[in-house]
N, C-alpha and C. Protein backbone atom coordinates (compact mmCIF):
# COMPACT_ATOMS: atom_id res chain seq x y z
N UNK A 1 16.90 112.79 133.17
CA UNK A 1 17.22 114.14 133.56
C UNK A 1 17.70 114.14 135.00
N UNK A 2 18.56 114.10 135.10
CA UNK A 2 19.61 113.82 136.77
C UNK A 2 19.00 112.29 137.37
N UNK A 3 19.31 112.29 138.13
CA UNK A 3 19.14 110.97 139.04
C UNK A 3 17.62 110.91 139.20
N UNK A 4 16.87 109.89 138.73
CA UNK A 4 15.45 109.80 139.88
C UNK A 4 14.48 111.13 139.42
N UNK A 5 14.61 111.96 138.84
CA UNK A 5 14.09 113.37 138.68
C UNK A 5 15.00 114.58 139.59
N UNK A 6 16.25 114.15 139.94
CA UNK A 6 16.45 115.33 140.88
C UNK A 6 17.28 116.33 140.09
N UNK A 7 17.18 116.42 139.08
CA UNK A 7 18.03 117.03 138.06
C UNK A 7 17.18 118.40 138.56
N UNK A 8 17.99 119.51 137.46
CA UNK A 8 17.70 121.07 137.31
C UNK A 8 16.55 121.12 136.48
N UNK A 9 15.46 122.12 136.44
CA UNK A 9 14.59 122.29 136.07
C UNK A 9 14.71 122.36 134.52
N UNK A 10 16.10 123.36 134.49
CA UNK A 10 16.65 124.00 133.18
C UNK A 10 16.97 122.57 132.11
N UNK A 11 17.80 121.40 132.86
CA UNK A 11 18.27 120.87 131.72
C UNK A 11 17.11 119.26 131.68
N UNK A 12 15.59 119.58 131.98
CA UNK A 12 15.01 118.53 131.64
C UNK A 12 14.44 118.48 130.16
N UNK A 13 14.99 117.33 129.01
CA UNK A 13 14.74 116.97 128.01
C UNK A 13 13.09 116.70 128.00
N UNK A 14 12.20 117.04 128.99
CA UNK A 14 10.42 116.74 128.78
C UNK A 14 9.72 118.05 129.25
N UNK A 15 10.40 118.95 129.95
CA UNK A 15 9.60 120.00 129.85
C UNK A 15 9.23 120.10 130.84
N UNK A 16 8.78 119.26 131.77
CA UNK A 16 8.05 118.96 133.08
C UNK A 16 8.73 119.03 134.14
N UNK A 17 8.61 119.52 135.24
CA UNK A 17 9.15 119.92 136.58
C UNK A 17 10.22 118.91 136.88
N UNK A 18 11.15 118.53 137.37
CA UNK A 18 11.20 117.27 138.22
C UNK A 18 10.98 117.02 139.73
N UNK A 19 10.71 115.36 139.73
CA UNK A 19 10.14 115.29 140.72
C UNK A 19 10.46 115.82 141.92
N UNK A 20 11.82 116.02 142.44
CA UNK A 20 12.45 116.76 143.45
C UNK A 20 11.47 118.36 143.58
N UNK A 21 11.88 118.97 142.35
CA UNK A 21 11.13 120.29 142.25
C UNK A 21 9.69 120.09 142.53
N UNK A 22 8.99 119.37 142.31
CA UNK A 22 7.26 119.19 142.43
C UNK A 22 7.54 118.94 144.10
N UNK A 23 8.18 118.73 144.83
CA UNK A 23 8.28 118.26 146.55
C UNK A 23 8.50 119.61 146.70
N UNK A 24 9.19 120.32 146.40
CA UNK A 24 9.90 121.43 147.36
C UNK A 24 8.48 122.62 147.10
N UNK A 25 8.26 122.63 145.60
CA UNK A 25 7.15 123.53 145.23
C UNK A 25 5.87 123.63 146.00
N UNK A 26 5.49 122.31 146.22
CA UNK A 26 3.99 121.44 147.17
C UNK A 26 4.38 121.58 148.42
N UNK A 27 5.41 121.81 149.07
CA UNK A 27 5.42 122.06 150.06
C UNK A 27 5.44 120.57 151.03
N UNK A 28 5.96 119.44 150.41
CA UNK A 28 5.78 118.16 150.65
C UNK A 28 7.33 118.16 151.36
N UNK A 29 8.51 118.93 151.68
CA UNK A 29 9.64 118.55 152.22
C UNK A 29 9.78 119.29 153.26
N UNK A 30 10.89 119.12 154.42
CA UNK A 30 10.61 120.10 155.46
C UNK A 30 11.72 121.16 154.90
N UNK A 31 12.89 120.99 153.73
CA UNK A 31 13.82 121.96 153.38
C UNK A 31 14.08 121.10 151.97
N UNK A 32 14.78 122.73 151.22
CA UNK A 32 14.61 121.38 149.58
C UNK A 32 16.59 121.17 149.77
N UNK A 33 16.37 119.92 150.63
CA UNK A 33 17.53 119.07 150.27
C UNK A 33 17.60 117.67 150.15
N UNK A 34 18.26 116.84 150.15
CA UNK A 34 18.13 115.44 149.53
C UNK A 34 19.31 114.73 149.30
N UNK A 35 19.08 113.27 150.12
CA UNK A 35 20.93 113.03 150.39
C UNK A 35 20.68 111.32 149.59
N UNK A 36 21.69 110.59 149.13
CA UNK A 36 21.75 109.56 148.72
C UNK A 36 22.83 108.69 149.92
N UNK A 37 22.70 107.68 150.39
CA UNK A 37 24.12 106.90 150.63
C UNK A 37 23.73 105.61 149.92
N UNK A 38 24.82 105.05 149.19
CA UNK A 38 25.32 104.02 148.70
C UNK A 38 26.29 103.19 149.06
N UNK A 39 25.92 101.89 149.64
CA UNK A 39 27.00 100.91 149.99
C UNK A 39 26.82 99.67 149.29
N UNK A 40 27.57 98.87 149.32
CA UNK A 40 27.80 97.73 148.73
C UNK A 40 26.56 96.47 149.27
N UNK A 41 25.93 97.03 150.40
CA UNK A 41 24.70 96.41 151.11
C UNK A 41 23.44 97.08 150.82
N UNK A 42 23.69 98.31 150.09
CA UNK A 42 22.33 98.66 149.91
C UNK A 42 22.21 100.10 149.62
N UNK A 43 20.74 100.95 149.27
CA UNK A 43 21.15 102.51 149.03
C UNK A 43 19.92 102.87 149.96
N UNK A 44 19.89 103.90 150.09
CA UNK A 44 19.00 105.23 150.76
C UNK A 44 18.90 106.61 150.02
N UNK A 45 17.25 107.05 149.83
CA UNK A 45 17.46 108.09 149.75
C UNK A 45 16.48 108.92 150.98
N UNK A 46 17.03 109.84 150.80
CA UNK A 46 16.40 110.44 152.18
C UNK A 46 16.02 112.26 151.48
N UNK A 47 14.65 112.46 151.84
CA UNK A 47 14.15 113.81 150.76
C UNK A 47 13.52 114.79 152.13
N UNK A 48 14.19 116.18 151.98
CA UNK A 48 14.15 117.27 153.26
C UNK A 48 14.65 116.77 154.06
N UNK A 49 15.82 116.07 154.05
CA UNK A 49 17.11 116.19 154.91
C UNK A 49 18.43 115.26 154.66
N UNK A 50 19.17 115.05 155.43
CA UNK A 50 20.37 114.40 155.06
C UNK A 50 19.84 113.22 156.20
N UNK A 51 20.17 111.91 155.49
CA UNK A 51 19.88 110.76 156.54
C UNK A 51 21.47 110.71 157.78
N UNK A 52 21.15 111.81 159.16
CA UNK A 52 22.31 112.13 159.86
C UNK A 52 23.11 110.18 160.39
N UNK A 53 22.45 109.71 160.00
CA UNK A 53 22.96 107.88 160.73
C UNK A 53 24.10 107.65 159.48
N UNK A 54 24.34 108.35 158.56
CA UNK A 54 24.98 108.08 157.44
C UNK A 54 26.23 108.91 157.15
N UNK A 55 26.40 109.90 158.29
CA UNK A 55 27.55 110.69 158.02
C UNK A 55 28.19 111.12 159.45
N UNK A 56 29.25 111.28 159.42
CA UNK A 56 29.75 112.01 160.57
C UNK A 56 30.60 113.20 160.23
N UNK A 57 30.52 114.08 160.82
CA UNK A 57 31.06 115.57 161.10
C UNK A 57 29.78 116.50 160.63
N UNK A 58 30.28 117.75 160.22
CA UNK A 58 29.49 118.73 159.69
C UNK A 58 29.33 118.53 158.31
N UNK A 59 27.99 119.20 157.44
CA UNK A 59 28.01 119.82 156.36
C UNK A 59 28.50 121.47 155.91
N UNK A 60 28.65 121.32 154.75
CA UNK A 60 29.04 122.74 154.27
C UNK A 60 27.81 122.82 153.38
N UNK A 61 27.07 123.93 153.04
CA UNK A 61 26.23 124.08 152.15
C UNK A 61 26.37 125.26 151.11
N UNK A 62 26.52 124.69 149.81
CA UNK A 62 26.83 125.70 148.74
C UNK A 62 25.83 125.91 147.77
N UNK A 63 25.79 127.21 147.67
CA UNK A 63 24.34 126.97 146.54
C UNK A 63 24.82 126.64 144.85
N UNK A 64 24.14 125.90 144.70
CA UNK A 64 24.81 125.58 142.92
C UNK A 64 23.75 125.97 142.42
């Protein structure tokens, strides 16, 4: 159900929260966002924020 649990609540095939959602709910993130980078050396995930060493310029934030 999405990546890792970070899928939508709506389209999980078990019924059960995902794990992303159980962080933001518990109060375990400092904001419910969550960034991936992927390189050919290696991945990151980074949960209540964007890992900023991994991007340059601004974000735009859209609600989906």
């Amino acid at each position: 159900d999405g990546l890792m649990g970070m899928g939508y609540p709506a389209i999980s095939s078990y019924g059960a929260l995902p794990v992303f959602n159980t962080f933001v709910s518990q109060g375990q993130t400092d904001a419910g966002v969550f960034g991936f980078k992927l390189t050919s050396s290696g991945a990151e995930l980074t949960i209540g924020s964007v890992g900023q060493s991994a991007v340059s310029g601004d974000f735009t934030y859209a609600p989906v």
